[in-house]
Each structure stands twice: as structure tokens, then as C-alpha cells.
Protein backbone atom coordinates (compact mmCIF):
# COMPACT_ATOMS: atom_id res chain seq x y z
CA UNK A 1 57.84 61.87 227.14
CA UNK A 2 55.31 60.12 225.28
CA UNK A 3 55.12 62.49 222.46
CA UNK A 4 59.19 62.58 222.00
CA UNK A 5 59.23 58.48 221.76
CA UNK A 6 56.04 59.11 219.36
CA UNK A 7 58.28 61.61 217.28
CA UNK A 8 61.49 58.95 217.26
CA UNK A 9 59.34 56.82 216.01
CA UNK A 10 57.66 58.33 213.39
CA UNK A 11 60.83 60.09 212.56
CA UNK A 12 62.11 56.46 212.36
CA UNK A 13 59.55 55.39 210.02
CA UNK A 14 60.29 58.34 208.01
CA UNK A 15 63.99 57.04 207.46
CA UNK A 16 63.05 53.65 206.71
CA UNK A 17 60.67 55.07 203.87
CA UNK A 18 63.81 56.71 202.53
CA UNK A 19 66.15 54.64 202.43
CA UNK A 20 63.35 51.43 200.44
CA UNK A 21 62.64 54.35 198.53
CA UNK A 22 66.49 54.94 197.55
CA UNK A 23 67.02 51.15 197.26
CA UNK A 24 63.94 50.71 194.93
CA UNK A 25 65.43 53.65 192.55
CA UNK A 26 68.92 51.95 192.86
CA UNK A 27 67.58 48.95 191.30
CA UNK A 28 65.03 50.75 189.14
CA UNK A 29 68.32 52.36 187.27
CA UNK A 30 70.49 49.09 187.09
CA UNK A 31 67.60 47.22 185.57
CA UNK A 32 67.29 50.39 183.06
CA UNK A 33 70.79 50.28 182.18
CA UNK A 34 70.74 46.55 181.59
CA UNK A 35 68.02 47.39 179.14
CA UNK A 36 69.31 50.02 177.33
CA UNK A 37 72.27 48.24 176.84
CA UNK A 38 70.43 45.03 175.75
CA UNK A 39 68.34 47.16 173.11
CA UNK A 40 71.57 48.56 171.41
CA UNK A 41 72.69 45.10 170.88
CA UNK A 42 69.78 43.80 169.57
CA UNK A 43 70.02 47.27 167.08
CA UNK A 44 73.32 46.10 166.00
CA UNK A 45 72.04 42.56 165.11
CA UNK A 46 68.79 43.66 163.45
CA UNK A 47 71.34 45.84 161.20
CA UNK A 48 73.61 42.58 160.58
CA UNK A 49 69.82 40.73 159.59
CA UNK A 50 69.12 43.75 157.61
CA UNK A 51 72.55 43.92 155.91
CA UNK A 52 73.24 39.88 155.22
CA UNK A 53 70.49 39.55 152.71
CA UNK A 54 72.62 41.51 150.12
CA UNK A 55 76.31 41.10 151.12
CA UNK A 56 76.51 37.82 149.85
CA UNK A 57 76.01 39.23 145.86
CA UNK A 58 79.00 41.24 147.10
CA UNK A 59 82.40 40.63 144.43
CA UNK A 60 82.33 38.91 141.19
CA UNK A 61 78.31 37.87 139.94
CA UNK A 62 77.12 36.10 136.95
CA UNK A 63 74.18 38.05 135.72
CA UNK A 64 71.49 35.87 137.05
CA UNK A 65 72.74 36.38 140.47
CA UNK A 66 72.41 40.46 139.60
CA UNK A 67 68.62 39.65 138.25
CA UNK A 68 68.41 38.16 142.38
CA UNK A 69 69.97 40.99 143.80
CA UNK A 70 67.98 43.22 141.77
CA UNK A 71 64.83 41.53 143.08
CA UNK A 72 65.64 41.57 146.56
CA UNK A 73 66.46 45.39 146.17
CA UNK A 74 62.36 45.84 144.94
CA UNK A 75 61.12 43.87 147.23
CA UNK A 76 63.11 45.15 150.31
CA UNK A 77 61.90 48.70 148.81
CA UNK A 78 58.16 47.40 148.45
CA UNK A 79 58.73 46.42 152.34
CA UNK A 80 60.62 49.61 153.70
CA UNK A 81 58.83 51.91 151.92
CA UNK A 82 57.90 54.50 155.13
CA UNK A 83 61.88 54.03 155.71
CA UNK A 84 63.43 55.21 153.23
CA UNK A 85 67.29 54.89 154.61
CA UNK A 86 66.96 51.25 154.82
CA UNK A 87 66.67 51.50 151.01
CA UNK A 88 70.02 51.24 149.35
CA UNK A 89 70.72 53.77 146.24
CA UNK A 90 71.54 51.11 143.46
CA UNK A 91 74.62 53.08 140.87
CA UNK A 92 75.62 50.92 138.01
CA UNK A 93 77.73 52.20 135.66
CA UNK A 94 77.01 49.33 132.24
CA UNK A 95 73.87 47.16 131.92
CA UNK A 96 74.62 44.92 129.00
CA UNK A 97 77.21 44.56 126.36
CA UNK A 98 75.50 46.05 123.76
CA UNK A 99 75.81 49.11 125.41
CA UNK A 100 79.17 51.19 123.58
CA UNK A 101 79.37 53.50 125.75
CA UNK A 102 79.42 54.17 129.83
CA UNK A 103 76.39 54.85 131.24
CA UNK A 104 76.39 55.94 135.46
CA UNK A 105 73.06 55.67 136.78
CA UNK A 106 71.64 56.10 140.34
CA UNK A 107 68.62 54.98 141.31
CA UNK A 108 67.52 56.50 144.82
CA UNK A 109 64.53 56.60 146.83
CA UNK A 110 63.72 60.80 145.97
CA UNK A 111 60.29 60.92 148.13
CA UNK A 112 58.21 57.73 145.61
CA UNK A 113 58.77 54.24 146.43
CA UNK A 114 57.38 53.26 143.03
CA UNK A 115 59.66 55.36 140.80
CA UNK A 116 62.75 53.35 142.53
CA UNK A 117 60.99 49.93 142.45
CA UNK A 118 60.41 50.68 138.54
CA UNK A 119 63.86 51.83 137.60
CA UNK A 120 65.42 48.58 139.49
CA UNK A 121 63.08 46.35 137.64
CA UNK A 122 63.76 47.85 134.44
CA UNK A 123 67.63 47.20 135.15
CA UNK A 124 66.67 43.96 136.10
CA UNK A 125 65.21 43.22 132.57
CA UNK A 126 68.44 44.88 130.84
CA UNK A 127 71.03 42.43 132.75
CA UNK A 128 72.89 39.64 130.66
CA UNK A 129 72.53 36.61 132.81
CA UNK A 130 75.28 34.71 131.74
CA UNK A 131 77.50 37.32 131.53
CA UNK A 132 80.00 39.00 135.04
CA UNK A 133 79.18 41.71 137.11
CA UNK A 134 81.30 42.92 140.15
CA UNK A 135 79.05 44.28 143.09
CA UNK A 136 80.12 46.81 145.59
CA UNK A 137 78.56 48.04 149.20
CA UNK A 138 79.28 50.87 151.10
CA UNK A 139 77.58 51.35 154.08
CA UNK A 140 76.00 54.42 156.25
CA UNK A 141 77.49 55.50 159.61
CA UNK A 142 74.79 53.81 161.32
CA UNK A 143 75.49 50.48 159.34
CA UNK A 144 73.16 50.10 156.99
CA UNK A 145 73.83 49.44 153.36
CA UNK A 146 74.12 52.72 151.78
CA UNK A 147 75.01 52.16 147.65
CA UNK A 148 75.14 48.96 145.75
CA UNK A 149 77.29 49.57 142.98
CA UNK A 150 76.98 47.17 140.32
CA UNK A 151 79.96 47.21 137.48
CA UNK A 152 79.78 45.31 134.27
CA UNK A 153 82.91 42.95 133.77
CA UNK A 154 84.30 43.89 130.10
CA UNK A 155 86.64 41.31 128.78
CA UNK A 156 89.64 43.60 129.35
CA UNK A 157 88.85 43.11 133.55
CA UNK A 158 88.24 39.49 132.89
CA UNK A 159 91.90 39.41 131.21
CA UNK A 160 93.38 41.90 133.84
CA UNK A 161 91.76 39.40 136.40
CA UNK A 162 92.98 36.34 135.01
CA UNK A 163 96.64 37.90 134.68
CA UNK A 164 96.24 39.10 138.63
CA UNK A 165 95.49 35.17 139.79
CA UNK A 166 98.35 33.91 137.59
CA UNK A 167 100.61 36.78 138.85
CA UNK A 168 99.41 35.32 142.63
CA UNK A 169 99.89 31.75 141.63
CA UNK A 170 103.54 32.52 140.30
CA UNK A 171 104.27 34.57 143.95
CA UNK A 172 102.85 31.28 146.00
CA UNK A 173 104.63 29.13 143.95
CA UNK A 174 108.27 30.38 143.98
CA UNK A 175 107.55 31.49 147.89
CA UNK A 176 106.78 27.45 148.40
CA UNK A 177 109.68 26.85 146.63
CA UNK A 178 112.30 28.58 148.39
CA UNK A 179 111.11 26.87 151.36
């Protein structure tokens, strides 16, 4: 008889091990899903960070803002150099006025850091800082900023985009006044 209550109670014991033990890994797996889900979040906002230090050159630039953009582009390369997807191909399509004819370059990061950092600075020297540029991001599947396209503004968009605003104006104002 002694030896059975012995046996309960060490078959007791047993159980109670068990079931801590299935407790502990209940709460083991909440916590890890709590932190799994915490870490894609902060992902998301570290590619927001990432992203905000160039979407505000996005639209219509004066060329001094492109010189900026341009800069941030060599330095961001200069800092992400062992990661090369969080350095954004630059394609522009016109430097400078002087320039007759269309000219579509694409500056990536092909394997050397340097070679990309050198080609943005030299566009950086070619821009007209008073004159318009119109920037343009597109973005990776993951988020990050894939291509910054940067167009120069001929006078022809500058007159196409002055008769667009006038066109809006003339819409707002006739809606307003059939109100």
C-alpha cells in the first residue's frame, strides 16, 4: 500500500511537471508572437525613415533642390554601401539646357559603390540650379525607393503646365459659379 500511494504521488508530480511545462511554452509562444509582430512594424517604419529623406524632392524642383537630392543620393550610397537595394538607381533623361538632344541615363549600383557615387556627383555638377526639374519615385515590393527619375522641365511643359492650372482655375471657377 505504501508503494501504490508512493506511485500516485510521484505519478502526481509527474502531471504537475507537465502541465507548468505546457503553461511555460503557452506563454513562451504568445510573447514570441507579440515580438514578431512588433519587429515587422518597426520594419515598416524604418522603411518610411529610410524612404522620407527623398520623397519630399518628389514633383516639380528648382535645380538647386536636384543638386540636394543628388547629394543625399551619394551620401546615402557612401552609407549603404554593403546594401546595395537600399540604393536607388537614379534615370534622368536631360541634365541642362544646353543639351539638344535627349539623353536617358541610369546610374545603378552594378557591384562598385564608387562608380555610382561618381556618376551622381558628376550629374550633380551638370544641373542648372535655377532652372525646373520634375522628380519621380517608384518603389520596390518591399518598399524601398527603387528609381528616382529626374526629368528636365523644357519650356514647352512649363507652358503645357501653366495652360493645365488655368484650364483647373476656369473648371473651379464656373463650378463656384453655378452654385
Amino acid at each position: 500500500m505504501e508503494n501504490a500511494s508512493k506511485a500516485l504521488l510521484i505519478a502526481g508530480a509527474i502531471l504537475l511537471c507537465i502541465l507548468i511545462i505546457a503553461i511555460g511554452m503557452f506563454i513562451y509562444n504568445s510573447a514570441q508572437s507579440t515580438i514578431t509582430d512588433s519587429l515587422t512594424s518597426l520594419s515598416t517604419q524604418e522603411v518610411e525613415a529610410f524612404n522620407n529623406q527623398f520623397t519630399s524632392y518628389e514633383g516639380i524642383q528648382t535645380g538647386s533642390n536636384v543638386r540636394a537630392l543628388m547629394g543625399r543620393l551619394i551620401a546615402n550610397a557612401d552609407t549603404y554601401a554593403d546594401e546595395p537595394a537600399k540604393i536607388p538607381a537614379v534615370s534622368i533623361n536631360k541634365v541642362r539646357s544646353a543639351d539638344t538632344s535627349p539623353v536617358n541615363t541610369v546610374v545603378t549600383v552594378a557591384g562598385e559603390t564608387q562608380n555610382y557615387i561618381d556618376a551622381c556627383g558628376s550629374i550633380r555638377n551638370k544641373v542648372e540650379t535655377k532652372h525646373e526639374y520634375y522628380i519621380e519615385i517608384n518603389y520596390q515590393k518591399n518598399g524601398l525607393i527603387d528609381v528616382v527619375t529626374i526629368s528636365y522641365k523644357t519650356d514647352e511643359d512649363k507652358r503645357a503646365t501653366a495652360n493645365h492650372r488655368d484650364q483647373i482655375k476656369a473648371s473651379e471657377s464656373s463650378a463656384a459659379s453655378e452654385e
